[in-house]
PDB file of N, CA and C in Angstrom:
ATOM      1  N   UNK A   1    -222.309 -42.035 -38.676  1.00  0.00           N
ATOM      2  CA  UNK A   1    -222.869 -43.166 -39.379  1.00  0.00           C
ATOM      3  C   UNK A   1    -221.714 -44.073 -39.778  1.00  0.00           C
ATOM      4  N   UNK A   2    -221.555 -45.164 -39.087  1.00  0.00           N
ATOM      5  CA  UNK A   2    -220.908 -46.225 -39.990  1.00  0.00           C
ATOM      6  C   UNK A   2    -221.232 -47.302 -41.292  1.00  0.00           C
ATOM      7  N   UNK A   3    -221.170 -47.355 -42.109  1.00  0.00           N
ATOM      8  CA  UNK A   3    -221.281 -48.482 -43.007  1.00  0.00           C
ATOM      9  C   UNK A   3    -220.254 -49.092 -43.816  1.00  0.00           C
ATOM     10  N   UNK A   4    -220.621 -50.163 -43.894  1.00  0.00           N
ATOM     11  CA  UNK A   4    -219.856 -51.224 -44.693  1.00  0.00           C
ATOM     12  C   UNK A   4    -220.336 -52.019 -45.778  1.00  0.00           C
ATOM     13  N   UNK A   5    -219.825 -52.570 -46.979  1.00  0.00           N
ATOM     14  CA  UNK A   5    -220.132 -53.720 -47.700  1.00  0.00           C
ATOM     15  C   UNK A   5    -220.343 -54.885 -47.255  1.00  0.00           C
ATOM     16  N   UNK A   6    -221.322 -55.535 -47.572  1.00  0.00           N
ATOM     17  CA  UNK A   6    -221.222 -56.716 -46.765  1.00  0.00           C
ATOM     18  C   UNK A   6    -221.316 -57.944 -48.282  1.00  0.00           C
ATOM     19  N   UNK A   7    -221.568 -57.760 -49.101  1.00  0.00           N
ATOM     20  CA  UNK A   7    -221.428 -58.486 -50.307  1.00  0.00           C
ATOM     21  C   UNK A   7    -221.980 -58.040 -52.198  1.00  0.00           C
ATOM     22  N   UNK A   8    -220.813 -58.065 -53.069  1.00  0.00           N
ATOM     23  CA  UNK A   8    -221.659 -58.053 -54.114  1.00  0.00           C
ATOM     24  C   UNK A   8    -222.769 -59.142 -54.226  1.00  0.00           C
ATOM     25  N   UNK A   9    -224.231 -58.384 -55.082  1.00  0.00           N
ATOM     26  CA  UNK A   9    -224.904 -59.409 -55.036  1.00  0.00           C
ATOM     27  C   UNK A   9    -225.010 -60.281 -56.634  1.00  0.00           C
ATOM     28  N   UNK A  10    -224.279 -59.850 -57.252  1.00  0.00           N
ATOM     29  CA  UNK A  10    -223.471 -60.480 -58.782  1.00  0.00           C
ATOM     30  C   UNK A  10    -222.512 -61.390 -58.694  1.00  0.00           C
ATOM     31  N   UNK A  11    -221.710 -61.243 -57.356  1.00  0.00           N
ATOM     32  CA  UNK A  11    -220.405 -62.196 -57.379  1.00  0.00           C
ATOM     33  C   UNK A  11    -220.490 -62.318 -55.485  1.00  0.00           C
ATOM     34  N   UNK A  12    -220.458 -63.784 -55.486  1.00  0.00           N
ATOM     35  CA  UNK A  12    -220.417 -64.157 -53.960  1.00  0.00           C
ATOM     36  C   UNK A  12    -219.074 -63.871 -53.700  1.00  0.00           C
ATOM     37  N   UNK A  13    -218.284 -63.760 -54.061  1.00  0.00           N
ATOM     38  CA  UNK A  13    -216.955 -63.590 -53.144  1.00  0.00           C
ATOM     39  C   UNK A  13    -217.273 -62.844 -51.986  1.00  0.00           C
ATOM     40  N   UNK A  14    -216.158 -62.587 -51.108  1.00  0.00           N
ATOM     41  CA  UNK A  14    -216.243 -61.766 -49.981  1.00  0.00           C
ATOM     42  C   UNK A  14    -215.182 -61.048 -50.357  1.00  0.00           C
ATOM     43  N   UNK A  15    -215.219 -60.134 -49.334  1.00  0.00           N
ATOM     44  CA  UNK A  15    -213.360 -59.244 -49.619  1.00  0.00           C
ATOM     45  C   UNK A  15    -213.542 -58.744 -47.891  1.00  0.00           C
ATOM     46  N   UNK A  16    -212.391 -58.366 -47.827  1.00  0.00           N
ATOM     47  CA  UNK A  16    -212.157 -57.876 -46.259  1.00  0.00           C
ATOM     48  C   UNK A  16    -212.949 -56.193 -46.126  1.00  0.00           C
ATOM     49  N   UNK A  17    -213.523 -56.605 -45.159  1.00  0.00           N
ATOM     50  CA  UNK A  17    -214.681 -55.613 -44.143  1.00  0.00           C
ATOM     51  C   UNK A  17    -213.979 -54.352 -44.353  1.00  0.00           C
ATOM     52  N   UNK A  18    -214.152 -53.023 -44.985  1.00  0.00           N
ATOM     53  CA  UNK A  18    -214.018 -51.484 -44.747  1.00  0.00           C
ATOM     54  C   UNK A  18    -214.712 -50.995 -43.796  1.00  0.00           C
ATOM     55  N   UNK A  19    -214.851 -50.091 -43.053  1.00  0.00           N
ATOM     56  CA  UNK A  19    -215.953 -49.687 -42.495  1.00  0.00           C
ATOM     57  C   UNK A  19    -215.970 -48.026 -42.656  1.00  0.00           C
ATOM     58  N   UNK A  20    -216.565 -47.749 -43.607  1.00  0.00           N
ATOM     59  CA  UNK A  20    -216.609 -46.320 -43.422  1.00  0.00           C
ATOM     60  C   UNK A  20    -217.537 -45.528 -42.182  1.00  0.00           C
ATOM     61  N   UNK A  21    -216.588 -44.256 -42.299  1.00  0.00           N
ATOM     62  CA  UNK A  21    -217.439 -43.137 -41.126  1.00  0.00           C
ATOM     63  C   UNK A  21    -217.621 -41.916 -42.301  1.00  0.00           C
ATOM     64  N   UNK A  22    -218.956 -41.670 -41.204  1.00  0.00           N
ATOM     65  CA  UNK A  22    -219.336 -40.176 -42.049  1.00  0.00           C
ATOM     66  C   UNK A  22    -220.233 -39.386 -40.677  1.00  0.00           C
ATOM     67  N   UNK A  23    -219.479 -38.409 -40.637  1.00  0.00           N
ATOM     68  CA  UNK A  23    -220.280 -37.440 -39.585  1.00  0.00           C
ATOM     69  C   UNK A  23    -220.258 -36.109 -39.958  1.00  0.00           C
ATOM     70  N   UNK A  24    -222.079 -36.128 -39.556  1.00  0.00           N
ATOM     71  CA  UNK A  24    -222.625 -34.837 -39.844  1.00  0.00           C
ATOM     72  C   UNK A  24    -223.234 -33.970 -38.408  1.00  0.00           C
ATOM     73  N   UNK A  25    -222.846 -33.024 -38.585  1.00  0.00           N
ATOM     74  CA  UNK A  25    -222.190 -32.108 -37.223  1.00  0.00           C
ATOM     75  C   UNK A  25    -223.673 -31.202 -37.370  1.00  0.00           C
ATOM     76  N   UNK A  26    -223.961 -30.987 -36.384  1.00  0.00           N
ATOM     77  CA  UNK A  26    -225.486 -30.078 -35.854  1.00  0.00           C
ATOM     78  C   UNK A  26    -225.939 -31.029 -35.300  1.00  0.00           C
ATOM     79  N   UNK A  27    -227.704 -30.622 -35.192  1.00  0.00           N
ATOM     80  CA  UNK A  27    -228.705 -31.599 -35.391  1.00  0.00           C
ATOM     81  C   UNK A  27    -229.422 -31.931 -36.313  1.00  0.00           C
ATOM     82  N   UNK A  28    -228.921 -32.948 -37.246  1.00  0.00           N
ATOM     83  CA  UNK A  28    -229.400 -33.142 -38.352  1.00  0.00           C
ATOM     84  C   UNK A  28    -229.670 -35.052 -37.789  1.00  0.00           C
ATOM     85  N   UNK A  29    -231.117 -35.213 -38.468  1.00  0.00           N
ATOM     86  CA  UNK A  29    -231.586 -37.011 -38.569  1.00  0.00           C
ATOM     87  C   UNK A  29    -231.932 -37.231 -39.836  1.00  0.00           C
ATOM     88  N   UNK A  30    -231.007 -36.671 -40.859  1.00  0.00           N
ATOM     89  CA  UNK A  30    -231.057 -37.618 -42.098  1.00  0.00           C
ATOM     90  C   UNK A  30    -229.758 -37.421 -42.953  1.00  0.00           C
ATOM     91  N   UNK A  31    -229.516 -37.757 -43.595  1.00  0.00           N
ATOM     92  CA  UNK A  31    -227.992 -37.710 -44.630  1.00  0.00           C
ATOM     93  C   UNK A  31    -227.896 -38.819 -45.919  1.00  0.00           C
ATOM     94  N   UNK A  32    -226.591 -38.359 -46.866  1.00  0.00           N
ATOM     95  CA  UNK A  32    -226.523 -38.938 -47.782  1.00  0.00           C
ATOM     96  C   UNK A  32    -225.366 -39.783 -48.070  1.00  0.00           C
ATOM     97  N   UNK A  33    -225.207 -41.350 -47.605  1.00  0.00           N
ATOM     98  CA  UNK A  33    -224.293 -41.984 -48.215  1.00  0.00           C
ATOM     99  C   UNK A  33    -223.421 -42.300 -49.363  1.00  0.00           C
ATOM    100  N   UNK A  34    -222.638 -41.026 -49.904  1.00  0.00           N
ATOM    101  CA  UNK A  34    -221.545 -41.121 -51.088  1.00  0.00           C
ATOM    102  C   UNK A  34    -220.627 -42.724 -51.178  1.00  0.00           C
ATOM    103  N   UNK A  35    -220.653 -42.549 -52.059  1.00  0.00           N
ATOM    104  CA  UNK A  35    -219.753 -44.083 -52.777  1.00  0.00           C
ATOM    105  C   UNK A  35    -220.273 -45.588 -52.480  1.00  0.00           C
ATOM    106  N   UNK A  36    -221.566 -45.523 -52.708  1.00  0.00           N
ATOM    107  CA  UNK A  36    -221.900 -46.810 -52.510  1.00  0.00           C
ATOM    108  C   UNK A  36    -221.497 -47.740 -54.361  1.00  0.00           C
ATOM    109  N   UNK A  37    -221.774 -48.765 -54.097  1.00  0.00           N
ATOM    110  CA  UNK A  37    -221.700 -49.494 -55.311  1.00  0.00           C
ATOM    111  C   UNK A  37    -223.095 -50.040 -55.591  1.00  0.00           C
ATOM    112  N   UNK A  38    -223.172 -50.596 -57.128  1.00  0.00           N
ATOM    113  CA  UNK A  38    -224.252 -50.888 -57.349  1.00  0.00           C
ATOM    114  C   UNK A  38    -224.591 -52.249 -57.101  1.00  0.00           C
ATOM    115  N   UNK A  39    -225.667 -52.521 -56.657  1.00  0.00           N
ATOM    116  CA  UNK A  39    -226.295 -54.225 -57.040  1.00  0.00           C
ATOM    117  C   UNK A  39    -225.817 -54.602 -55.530  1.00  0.00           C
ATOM    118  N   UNK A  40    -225.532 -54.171 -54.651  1.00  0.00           N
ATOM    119  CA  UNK A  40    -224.528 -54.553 -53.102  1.00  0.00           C
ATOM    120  C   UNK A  40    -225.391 -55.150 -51.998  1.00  0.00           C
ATOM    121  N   UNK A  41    -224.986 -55.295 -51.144  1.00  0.00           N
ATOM    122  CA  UNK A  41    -225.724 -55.601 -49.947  1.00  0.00           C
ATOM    123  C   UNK A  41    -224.916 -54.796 -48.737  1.00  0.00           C
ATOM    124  N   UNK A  42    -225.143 -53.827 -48.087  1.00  0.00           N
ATOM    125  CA  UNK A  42    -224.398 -52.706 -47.023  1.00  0.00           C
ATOM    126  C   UNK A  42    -224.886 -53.567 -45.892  1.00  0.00           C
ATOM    127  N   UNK A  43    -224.704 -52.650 -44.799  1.00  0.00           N
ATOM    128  CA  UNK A  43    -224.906 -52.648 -43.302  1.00  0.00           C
ATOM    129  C   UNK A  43    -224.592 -51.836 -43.155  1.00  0.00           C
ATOM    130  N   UNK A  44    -225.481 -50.677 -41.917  1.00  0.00           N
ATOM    131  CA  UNK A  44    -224.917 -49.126 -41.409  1.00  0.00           C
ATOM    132  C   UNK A  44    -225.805 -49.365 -39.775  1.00  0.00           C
ATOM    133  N   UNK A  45    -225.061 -48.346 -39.312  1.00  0.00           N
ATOM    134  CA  UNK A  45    -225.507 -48.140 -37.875  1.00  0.00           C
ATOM    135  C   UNK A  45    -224.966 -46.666 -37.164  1.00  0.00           C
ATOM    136  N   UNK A  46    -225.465 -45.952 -36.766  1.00  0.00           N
ATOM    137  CA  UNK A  46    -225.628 -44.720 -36.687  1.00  0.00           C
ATOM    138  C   UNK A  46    -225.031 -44.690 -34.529  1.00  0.00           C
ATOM    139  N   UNK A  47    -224.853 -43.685 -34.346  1.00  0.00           N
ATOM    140  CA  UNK A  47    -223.946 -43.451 -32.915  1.00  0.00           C
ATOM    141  C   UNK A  47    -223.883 -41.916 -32.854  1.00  0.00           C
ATOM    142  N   UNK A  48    -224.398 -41.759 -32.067  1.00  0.00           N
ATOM    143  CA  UNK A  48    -224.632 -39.936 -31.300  1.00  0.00           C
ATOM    144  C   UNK A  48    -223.220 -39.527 -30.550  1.00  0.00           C
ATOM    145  N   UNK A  49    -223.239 -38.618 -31.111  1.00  0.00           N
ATOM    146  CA  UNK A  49    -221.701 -37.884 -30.339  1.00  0.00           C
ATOM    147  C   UNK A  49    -222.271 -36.470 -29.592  1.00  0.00           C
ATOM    148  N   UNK A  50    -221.699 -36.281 -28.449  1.00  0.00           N
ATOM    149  CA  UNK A  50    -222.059 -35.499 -27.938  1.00  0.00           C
ATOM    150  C   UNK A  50    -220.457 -35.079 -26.901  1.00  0.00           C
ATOM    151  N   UNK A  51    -220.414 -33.664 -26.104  1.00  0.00           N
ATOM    152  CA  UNK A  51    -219.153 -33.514 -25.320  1.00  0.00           C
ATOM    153  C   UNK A  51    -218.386 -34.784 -24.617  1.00  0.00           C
ATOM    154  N   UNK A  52    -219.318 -35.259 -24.489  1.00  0.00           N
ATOM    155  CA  UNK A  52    -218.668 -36.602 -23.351  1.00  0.00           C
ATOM    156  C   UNK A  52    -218.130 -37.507 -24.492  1.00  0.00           C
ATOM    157  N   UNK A  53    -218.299 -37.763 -25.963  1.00  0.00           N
ATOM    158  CA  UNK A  53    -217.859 -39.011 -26.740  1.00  0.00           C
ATOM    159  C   UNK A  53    -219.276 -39.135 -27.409  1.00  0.00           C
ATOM    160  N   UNK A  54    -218.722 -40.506 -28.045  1.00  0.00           N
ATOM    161  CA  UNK A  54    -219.797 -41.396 -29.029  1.00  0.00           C
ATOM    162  C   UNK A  54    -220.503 -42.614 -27.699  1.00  0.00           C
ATOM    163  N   UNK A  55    -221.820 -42.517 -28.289  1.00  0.00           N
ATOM    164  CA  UNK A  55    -222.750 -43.068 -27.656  1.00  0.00           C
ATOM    165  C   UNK A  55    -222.725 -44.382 -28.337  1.00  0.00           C
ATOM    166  N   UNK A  56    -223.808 -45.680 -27.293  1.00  0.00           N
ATOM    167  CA  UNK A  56    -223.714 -46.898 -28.479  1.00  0.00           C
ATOM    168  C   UNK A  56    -224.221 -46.816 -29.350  1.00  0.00           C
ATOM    169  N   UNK A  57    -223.887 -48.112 -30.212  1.00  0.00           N
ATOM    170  CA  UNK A  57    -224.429 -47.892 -32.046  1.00  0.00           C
ATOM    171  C   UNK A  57    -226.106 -48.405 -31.743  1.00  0.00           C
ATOM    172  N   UNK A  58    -226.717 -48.049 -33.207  1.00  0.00           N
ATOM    173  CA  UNK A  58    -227.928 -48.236 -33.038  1.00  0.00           C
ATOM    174  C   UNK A  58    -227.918 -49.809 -33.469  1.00  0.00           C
ATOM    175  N   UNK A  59    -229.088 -50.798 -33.778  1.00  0.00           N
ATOM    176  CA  UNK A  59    -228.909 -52.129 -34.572  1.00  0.00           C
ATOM    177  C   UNK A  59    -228.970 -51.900 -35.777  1.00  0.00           C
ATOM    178  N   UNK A  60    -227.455 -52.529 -35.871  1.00  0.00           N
ATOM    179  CA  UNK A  60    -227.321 -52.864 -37.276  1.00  0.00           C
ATOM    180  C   UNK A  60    -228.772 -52.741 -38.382  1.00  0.00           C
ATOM    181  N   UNK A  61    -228.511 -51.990 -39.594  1.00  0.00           N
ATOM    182  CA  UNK A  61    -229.603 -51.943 -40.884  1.00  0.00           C
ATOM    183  C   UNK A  61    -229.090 -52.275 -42.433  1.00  0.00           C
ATOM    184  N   UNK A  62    -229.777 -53.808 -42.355  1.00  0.00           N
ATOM    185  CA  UNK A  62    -229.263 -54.597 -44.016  1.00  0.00           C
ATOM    186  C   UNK A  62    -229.882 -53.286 -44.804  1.00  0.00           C
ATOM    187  N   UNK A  63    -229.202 -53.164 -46.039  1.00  0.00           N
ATOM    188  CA  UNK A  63    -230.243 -52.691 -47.114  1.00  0.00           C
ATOM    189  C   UNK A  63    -229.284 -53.167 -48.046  1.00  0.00           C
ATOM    190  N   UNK A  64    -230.199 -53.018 -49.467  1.00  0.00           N
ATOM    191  CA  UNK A  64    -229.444 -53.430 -50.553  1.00  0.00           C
ATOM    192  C   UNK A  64    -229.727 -52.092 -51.801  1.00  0.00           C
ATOM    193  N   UNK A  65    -228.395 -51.934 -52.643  1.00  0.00           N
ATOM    194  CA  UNK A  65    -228.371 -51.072 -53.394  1.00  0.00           C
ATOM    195  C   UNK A  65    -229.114 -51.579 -54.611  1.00  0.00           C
ATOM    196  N   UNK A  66    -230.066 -50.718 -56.071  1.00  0.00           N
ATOM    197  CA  UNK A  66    -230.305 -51.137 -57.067  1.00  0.00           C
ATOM    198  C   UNK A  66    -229.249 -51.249 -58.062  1.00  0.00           C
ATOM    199  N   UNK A  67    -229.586 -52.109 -58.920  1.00  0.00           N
ATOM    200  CA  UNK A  67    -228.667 -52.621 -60.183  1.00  0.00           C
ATOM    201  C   UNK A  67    -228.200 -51.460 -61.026  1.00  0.00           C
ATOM    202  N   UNK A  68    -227.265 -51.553 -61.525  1.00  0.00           N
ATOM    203  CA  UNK A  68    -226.470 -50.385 -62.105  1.00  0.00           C
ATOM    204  C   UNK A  68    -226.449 -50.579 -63.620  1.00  0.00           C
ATOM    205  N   UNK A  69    -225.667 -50.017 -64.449  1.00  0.00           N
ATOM    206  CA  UNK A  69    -225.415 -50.417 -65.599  1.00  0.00           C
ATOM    207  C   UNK A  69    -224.057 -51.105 -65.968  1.00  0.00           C
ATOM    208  N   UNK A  70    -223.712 -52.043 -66.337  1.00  0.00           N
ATOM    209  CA  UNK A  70    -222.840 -53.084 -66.335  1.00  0.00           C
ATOM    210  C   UNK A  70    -221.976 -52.520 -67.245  1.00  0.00           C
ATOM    211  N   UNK A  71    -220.273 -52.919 -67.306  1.00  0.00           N
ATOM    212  CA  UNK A  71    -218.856 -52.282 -67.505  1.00  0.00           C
ATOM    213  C   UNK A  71    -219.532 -53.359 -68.493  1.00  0.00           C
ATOM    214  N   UNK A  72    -218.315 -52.653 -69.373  1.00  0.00           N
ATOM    215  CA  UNK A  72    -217.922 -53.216 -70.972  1.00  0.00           C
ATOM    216  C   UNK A  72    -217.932 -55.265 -70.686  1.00  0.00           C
ATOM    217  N   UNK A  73    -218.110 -55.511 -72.359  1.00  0.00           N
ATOM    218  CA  UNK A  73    -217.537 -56.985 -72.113  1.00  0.00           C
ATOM    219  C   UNK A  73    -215.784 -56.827 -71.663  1.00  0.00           C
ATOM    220  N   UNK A  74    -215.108 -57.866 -71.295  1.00  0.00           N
ATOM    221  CA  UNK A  74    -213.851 -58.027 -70.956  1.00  0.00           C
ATOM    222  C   UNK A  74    -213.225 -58.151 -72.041  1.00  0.00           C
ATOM    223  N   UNK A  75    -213.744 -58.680 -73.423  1.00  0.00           N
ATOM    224  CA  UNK A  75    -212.907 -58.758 -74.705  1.00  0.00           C
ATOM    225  C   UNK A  75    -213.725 -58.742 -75.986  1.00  0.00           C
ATOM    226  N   UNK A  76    -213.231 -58.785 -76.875  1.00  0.00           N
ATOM    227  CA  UNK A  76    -214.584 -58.959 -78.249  1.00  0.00           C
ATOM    228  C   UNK A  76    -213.122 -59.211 -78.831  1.00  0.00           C
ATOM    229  N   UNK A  77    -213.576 -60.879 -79.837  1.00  0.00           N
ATOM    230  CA  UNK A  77    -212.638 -61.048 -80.641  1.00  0.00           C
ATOM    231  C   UNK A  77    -213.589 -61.259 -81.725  1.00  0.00           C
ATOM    232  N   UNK A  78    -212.967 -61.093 -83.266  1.00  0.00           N
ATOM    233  CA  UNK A  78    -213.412 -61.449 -84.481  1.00  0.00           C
ATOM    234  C   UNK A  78    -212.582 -62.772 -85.210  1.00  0.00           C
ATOM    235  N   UNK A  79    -213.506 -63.700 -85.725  1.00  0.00           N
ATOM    236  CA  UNK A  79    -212.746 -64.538 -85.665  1.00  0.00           C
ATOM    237  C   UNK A  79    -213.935 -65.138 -87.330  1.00  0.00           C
ATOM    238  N   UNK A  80    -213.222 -66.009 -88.068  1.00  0.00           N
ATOM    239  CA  UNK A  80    -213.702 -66.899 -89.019  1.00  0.00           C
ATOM    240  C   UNK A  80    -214.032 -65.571 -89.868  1.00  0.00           C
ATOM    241  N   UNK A  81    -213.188 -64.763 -90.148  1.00  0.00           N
ATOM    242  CA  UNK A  81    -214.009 -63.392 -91.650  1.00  0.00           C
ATOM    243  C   UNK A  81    -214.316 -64.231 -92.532  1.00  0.00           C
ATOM    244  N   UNK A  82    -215.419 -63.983 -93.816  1.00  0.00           N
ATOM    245  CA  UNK A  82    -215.666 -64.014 -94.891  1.00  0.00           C
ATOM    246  C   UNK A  82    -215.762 -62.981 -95.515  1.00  0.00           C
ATOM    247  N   UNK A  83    -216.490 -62.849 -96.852  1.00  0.00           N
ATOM    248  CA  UNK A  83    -216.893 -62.151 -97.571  1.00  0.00           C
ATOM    249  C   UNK A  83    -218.327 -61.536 -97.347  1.00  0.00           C
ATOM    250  N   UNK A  84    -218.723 -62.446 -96.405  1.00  0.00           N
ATOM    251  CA  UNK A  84    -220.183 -61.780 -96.091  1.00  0.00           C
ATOM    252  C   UNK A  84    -220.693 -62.115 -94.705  1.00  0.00           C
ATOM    253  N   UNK A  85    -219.397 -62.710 -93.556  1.00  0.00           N
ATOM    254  CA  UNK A  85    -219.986 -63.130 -92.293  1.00  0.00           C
ATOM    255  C   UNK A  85    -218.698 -62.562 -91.524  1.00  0.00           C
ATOM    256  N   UNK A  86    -218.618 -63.208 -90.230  1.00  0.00           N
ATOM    257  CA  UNK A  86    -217.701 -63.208 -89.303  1.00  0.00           C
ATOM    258  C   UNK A  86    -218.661 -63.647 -87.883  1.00  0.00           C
ATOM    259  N   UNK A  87    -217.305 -64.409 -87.142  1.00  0.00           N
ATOM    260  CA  UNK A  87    -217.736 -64.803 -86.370  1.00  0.00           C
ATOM    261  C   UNK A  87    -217.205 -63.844 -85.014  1.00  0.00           C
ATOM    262  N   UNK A  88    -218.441 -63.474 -83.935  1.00  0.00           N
ATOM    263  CA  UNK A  88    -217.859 -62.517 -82.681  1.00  0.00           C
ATOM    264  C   UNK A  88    -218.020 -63.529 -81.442  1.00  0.00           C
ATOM    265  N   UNK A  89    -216.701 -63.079 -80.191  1.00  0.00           N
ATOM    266  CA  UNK A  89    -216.784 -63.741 -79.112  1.00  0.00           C
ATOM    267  C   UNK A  89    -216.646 -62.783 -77.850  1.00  0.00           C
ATOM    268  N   UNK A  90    -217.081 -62.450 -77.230  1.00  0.00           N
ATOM    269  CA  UNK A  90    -216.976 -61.437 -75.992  1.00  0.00           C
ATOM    270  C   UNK A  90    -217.033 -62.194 -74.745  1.00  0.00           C
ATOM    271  N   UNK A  91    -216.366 -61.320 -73.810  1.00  0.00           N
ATOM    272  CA  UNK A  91    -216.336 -62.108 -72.546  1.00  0.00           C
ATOM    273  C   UNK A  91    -217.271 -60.889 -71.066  1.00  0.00           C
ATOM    274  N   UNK A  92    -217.713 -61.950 -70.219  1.00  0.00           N
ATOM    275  CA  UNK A  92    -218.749 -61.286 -69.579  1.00  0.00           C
ATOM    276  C   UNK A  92    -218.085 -59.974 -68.958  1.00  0.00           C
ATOM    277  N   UNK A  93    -219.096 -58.950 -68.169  1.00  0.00           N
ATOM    278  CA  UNK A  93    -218.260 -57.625 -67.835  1.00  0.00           C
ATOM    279  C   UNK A  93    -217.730 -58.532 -66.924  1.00  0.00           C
ATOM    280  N   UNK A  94    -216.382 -57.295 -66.337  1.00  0.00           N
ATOM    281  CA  UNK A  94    -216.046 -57.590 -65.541  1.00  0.00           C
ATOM    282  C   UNK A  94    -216.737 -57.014 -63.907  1.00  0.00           C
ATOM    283  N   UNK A  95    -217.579 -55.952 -64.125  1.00  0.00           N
ATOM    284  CA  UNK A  95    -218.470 -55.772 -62.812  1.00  0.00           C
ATOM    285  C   UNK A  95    -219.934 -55.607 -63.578  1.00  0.00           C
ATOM    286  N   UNK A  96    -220.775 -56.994 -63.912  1.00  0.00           N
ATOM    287  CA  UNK A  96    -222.265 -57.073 -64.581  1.00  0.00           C
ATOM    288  C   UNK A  96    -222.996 -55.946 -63.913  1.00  0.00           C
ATOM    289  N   UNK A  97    -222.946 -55.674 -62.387  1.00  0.00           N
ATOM    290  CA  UNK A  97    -223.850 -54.727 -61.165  1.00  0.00           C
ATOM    291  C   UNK A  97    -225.081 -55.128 -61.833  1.00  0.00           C
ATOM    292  N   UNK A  98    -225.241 -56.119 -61.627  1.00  0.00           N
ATOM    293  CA  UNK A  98    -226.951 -56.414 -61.842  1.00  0.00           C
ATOM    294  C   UNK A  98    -226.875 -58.477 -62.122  1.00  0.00           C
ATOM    295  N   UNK A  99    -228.076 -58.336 -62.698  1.00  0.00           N
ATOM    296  CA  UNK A  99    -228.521 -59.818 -63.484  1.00  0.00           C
ATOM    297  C   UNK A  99    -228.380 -59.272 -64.937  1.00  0.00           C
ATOM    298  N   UNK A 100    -227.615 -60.141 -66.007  1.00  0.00           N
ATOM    299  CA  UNK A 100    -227.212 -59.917 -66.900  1.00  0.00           C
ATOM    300  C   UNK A 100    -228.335 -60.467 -67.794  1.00  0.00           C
ATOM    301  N   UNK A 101    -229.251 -60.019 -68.969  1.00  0.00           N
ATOM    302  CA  UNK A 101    -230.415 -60.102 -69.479  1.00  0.00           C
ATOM    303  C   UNK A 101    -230.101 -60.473 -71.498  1.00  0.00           C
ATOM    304  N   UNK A 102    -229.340 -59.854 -71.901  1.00  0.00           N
ATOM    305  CA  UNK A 102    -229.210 -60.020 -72.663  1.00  0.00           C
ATOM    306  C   UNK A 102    -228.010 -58.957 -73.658  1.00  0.00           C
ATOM    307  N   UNK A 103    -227.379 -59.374 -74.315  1.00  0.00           N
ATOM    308  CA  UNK A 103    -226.339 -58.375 -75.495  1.00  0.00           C
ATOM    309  C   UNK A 103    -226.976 -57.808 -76.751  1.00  0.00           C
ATOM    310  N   UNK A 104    -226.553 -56.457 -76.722  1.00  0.00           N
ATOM    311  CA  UNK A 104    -226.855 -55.307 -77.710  1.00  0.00           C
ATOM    312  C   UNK A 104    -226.174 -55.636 -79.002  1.00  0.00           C
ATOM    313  N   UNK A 105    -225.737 -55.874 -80.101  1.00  0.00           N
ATOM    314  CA  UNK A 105    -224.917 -55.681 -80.582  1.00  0.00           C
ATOM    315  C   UNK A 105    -225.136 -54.757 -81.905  1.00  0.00           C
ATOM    316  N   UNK A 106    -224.289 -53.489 -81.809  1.00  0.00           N
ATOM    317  CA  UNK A 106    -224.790 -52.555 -83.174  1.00  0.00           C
ATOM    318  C   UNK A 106    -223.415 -52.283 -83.641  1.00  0.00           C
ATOM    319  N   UNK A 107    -223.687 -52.203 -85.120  1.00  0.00           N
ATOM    320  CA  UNK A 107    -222.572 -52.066 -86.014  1.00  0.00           C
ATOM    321  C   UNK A 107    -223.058 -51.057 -87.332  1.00  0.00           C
ATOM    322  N   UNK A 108    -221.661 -50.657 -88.041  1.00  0.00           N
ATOM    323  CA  UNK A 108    -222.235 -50.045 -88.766  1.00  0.00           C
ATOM    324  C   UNK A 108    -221.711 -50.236 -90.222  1.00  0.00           C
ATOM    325  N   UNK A 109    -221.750 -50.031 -91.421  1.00  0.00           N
ATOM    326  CA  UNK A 109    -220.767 -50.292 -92.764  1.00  0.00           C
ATOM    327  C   UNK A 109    -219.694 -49.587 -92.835  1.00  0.00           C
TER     328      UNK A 109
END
């Protein structure tokens, strides 16, 4: 089985093409893709090996991974203290893996 990233779907950038391999030895027609990322867009295509070599690939298959749970904000500053306020500023994660919905914020005395 080959697959690759083909784009976060949180951040359009691109990055240069990996292509992972994973081969599973018998006769086995199903398996489990380790290390995907969340929120992604892949491509995989599968190729039979047999004594003679690898056979051609099958057509290419888009799929897309579900949304994950999103890394910390990038910063939290406190800023303007009083006696009975303060003002907070955080910066977005740095990998959201999803559509970003709304901030938690819990504190305690």
């Amino acid at each position: 089985v080959y697959y690759w990233k083909v784009q976060s779907l949180s951040r359009r950038s691109r990055r240069h093409v990996e292509k992972k391999i994973l081969t599973f030895r018998g006769n086995k027609t199903f398996g489990m893709l380790p290390g995907l990322e969340p929120y992604s867009s892949y491509k995989l295509n599968v190729r039979v090996v047999n004594g003679k070599g690898e056979g051609p690939a099958s057509p290419d298959k888009l799929f897309k991974t579900p949304e994950g749970v999103p890394s910390p904000p990038s910063f939290l500053k406190i800023t303007n203290p009083t006696l009975d306020s303060l003002t907070l500023e955080w910066g977005l994660p740095t990998h959201p893996n999803g559509v970003l919905t709304s901030y938690i914020l819990k504190f305690q005395p």
